[in-house]
C-alpha atoms as a PDB file:
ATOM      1  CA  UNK A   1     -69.796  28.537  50.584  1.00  0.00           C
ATOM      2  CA  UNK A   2     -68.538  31.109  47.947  1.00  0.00           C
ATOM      3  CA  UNK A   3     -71.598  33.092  48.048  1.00  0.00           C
ATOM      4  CA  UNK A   4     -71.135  33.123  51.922  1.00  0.00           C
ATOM      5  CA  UNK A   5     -67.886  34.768  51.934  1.00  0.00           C
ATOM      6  CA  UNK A   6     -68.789  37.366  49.182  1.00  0.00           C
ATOM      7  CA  UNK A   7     -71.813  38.239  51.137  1.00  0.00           C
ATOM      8  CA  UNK A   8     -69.250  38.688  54.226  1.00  0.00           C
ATOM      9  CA  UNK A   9     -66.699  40.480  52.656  1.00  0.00           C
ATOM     10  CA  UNK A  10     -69.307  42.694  51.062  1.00  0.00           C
ATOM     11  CA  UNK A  11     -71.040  43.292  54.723  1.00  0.00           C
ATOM     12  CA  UNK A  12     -67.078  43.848  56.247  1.00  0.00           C
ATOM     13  CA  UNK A  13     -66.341  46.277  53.195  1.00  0.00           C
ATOM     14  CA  UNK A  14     -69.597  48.508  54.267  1.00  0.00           C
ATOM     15  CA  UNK A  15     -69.022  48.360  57.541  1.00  0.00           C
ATOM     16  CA  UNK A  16     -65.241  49.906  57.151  1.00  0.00           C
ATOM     17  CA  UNK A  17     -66.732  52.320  54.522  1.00  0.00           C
ATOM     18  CA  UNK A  18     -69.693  53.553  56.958  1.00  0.00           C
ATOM     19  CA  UNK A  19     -66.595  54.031  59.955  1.00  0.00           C
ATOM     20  CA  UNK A  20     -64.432  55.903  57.225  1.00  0.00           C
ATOM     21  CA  UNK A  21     -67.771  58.130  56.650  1.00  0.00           C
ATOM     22  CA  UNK A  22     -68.349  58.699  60.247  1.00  0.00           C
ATOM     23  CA  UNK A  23     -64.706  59.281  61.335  1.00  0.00           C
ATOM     24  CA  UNK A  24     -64.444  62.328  58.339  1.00  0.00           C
ATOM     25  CA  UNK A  25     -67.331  63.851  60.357  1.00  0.00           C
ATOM     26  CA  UNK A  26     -65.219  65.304  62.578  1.00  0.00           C
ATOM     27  CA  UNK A  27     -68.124  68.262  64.340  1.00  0.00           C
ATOM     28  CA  UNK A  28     -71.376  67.309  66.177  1.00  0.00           C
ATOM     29  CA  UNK A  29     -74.435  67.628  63.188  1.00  0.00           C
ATOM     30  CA  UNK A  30     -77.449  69.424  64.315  1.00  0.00           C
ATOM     31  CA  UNK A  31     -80.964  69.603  62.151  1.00  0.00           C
ATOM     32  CA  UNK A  32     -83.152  72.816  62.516  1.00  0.00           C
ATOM     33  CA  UNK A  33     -86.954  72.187  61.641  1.00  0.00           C
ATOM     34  CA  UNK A  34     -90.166  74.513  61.440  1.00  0.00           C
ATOM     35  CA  UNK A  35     -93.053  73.102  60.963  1.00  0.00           C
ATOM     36  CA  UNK A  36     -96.683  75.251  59.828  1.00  0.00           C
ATOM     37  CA  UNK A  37     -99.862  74.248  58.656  1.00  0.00           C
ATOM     38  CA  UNK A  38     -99.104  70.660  57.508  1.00  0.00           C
ATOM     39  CA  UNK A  39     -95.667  72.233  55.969  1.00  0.00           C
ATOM     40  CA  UNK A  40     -92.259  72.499  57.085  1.00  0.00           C
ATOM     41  CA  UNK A  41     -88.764  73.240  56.033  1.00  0.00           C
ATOM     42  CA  UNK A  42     -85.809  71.566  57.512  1.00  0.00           C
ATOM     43  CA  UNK A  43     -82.034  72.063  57.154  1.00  0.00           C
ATOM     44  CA  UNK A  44     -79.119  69.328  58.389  1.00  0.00           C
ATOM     45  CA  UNK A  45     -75.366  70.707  58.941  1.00  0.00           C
ATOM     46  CA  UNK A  46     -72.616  70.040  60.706  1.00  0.00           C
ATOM     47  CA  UNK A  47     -71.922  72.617  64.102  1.00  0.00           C
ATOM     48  CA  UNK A  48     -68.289  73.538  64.114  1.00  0.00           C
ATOM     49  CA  UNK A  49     -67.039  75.892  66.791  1.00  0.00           C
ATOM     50  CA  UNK A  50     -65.565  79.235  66.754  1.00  0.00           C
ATOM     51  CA  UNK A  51     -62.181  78.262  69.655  1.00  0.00           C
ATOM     52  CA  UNK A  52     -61.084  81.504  69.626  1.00  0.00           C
ATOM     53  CA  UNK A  53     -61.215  82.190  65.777  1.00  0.00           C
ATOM     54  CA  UNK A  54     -63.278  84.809  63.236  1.00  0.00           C
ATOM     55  CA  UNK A  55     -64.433  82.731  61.029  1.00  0.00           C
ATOM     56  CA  UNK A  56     -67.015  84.786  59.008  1.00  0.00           C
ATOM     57  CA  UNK A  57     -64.546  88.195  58.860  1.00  0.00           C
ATOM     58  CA  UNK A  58     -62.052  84.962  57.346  1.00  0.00           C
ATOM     59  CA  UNK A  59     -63.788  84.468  54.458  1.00  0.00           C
ATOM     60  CA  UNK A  60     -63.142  86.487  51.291  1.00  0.00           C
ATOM     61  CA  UNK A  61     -65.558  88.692  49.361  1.00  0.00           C
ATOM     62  CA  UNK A  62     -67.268  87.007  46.950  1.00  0.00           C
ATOM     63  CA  UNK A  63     -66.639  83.353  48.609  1.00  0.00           C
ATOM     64  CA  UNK A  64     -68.961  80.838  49.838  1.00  0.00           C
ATOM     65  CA  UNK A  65     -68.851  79.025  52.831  1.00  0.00           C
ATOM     66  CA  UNK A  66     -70.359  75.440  53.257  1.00  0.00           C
ATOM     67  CA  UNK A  67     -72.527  76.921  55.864  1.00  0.00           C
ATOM     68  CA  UNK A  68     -71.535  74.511  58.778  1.00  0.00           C
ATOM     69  CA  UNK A  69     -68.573  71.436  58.800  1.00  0.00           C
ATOM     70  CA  UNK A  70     -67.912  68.384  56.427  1.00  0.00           C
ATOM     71  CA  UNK A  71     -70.595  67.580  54.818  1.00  0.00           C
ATOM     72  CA  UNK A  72     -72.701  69.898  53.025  1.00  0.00           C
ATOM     73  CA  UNK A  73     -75.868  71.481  54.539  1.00  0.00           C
ATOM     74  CA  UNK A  74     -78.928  70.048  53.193  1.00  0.00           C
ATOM     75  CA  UNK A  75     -82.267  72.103  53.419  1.00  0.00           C
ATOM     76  CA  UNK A  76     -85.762  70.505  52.714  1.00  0.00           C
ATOM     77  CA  UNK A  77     -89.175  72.023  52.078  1.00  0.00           C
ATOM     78  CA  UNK A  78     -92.160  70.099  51.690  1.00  0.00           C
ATOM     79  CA  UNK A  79     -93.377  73.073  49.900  1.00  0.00           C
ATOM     80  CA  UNK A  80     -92.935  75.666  47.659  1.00  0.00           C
ATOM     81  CA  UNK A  81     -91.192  78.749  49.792  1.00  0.00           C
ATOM     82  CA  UNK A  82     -90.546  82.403  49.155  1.00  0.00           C
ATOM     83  CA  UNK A  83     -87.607  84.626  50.305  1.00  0.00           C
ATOM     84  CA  UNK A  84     -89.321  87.535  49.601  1.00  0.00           C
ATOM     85  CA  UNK A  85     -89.333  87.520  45.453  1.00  0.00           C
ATOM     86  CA  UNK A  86     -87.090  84.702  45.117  1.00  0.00           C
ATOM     87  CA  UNK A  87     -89.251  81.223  45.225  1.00  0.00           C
ATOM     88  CA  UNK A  88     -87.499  77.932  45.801  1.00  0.00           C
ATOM     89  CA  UNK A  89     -89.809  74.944  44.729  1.00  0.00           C
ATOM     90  CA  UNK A  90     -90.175  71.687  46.915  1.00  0.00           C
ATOM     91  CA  UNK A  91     -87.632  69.958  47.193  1.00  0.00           C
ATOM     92  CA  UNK A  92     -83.826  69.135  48.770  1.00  0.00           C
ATOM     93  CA  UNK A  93     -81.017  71.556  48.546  1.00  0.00           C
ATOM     94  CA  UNK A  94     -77.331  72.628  49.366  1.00  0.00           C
ATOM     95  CA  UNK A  95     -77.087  75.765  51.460  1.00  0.00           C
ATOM     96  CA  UNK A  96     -73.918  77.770  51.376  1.00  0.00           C
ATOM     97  CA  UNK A  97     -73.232  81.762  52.242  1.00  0.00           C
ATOM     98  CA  UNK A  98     -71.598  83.875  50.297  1.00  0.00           C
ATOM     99  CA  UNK A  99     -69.840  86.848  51.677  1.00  0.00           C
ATOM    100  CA  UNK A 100     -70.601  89.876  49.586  1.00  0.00           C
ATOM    101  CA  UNK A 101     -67.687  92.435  51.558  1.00  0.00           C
ATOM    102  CA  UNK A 102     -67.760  92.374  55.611  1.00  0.00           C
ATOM    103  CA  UNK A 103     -71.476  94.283  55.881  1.00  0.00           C
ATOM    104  CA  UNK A 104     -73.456  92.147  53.422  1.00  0.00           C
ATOM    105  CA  UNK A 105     -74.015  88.110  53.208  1.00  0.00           C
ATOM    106  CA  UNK A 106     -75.951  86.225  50.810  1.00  0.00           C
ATOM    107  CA  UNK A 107     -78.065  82.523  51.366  1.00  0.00           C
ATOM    108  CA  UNK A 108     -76.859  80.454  48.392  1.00  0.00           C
ATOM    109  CA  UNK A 109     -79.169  77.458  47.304  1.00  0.00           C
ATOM    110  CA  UNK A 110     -77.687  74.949  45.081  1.00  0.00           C
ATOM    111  CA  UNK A 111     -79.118  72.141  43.374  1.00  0.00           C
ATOM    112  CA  UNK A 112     -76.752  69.153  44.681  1.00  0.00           C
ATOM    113  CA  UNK A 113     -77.044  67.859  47.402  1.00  0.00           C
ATOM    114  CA  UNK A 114     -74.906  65.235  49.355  1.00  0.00           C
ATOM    115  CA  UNK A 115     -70.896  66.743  48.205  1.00  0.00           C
ATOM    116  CA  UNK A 116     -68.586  67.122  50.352  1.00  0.00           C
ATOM    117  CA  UNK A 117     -68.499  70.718  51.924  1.00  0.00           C
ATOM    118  CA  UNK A 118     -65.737  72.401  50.134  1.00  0.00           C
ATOM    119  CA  UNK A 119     -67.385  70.571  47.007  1.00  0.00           C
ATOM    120  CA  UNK A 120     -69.405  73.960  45.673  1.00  0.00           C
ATOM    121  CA  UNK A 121     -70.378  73.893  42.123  1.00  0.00           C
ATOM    122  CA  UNK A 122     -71.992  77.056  41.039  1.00  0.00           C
ATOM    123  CA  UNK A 123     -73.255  76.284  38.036  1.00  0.00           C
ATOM    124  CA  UNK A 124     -75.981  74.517  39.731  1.00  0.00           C
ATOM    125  CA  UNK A 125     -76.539  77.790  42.517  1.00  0.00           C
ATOM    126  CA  UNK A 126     -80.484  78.014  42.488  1.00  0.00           C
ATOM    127  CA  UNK A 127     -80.448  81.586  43.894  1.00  0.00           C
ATOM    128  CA  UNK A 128     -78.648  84.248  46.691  1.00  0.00           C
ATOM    129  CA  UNK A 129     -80.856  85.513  48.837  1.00  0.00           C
ATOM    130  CA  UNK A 130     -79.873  88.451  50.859  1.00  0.00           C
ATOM    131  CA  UNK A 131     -78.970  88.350  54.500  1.00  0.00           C
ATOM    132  CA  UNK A 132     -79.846  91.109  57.302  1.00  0.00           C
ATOM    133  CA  UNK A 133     -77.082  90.754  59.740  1.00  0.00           C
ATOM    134  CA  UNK A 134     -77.044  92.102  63.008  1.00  0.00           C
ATOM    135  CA  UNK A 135     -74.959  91.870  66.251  1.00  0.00           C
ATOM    136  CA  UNK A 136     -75.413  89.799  68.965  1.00  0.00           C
ATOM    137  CA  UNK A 137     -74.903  90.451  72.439  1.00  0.00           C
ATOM    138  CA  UNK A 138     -73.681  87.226  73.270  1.00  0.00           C
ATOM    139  CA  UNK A 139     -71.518  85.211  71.633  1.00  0.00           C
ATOM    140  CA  UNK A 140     -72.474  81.599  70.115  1.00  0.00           C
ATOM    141  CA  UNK A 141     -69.231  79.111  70.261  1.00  0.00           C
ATOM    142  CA  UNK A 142     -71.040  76.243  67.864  1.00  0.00           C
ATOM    143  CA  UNK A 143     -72.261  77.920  64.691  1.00  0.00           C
ATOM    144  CA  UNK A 144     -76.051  77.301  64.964  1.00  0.00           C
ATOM    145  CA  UNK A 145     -79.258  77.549  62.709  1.00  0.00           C
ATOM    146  CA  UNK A 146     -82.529  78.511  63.887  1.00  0.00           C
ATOM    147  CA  UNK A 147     -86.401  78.759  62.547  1.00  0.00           C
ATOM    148  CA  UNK A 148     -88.601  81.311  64.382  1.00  0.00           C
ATOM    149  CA  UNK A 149     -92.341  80.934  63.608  1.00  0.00           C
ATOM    150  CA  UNK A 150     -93.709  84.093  61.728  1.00  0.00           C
ATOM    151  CA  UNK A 151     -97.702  84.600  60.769  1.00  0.00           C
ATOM    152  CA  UNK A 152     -97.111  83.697  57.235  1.00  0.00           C
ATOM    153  CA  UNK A 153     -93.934  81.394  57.459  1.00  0.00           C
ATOM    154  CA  UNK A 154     -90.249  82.366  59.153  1.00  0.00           C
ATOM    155  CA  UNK A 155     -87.215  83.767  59.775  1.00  0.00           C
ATOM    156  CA  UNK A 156     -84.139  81.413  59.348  1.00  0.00           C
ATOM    157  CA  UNK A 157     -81.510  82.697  61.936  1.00  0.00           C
ATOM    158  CA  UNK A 158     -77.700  81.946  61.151  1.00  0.00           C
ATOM    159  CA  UNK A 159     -75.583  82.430  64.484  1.00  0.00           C
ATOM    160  CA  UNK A 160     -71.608  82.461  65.179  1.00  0.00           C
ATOM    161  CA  UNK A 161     -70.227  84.540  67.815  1.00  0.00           C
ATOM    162  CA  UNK A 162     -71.332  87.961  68.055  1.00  0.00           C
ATOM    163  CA  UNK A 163     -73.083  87.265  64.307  1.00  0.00           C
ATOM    164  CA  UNK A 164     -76.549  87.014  63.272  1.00  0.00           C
ATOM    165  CA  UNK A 165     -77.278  86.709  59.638  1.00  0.00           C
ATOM    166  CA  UNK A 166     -81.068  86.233  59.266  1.00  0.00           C
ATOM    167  CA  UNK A 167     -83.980  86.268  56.171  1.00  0.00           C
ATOM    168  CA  UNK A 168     -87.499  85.749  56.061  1.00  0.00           C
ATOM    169  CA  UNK A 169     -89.580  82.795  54.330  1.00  0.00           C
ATOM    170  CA  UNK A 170     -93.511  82.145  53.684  1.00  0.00           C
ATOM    171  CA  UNK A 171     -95.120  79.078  52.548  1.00  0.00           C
ATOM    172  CA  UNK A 172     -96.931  79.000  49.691  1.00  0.00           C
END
């Protein structure tokens, strides 16, 4: 009898933990995925929306953002990757961007994984990658991540209103 009510209160305490969890995720969560050749990279964030606001031109030279809403974004790769010079080994990360002053952005991969968005530690930063941003000629309400197929890997799109922020990846 005693181990059935511990076993019940334990179930009832997850439960109420798991509804606390999903009720802090407060924007719609999206996952972006490119597979190529038996490899792939994936990231996970959370979409929040623009509603009128300038989010990006917000954020202060040399601050991250958590890339998304609530939690932090996670990106996977079943592979060793390259940004160019910069190589990122297998493996699960955080993804966060870093505004460099209002022309110039830079991809931030961090070691944890899991935190809470506002949660950046960067001690454990991996590497900044630069950005090319362009304009857009339409504007994107939810902030959005995208993988185009290239011949020897991808381009990893960031989009938020009139922004595009975008950098090139191969598989190794």
């Amino acid at each position: 009898m005693k181990s059935a009510v511990i076993v019940s209160f334990s179930f009832l305490m997850a439960l109420l933990f798991a509804q606390t969890e999903l009720q802090a995720q407060r924007n719609p969560r999206a996952t972006a995925r490119l597979e190529k050749g038996g490899q792939f990279v994936m990231v996970e964030y959370g979409r929040p929306s623009l509603k009128g606001r300038d989010m990006l031109a917000q954020l202060q030279p040399g601050k991250v953002w958590r890339m998304g809403a609530d939690k932090s974004t996670t990106f996977t790769c079943s592979s060793n990757i390259s940004f160019g010079k910069i190589s990122v080994p297998q493996g699960s990360y955080s993804l966060w961007l870093r505004k460099v002053d209002d022309k110039n952005f830079q991809l931030v991969v961090n070691k944890t994984t899991g935190q809470w968005g506002t949660e950046h530690d960067m001690l454990a930063d991996f590497a900044s990658i630069p950005l090319t941003l362009t304009q857009n000629s339409e504007s994107v309400e939810p902030f959005t991540i995208n993988f185009k197929e290239t011949p020897k890997g991808g381009d990893m799109e960031l989009l938020w209103g009139t922004t595009i922020l975008k950098t090139s990846f191969q598989f190794k």
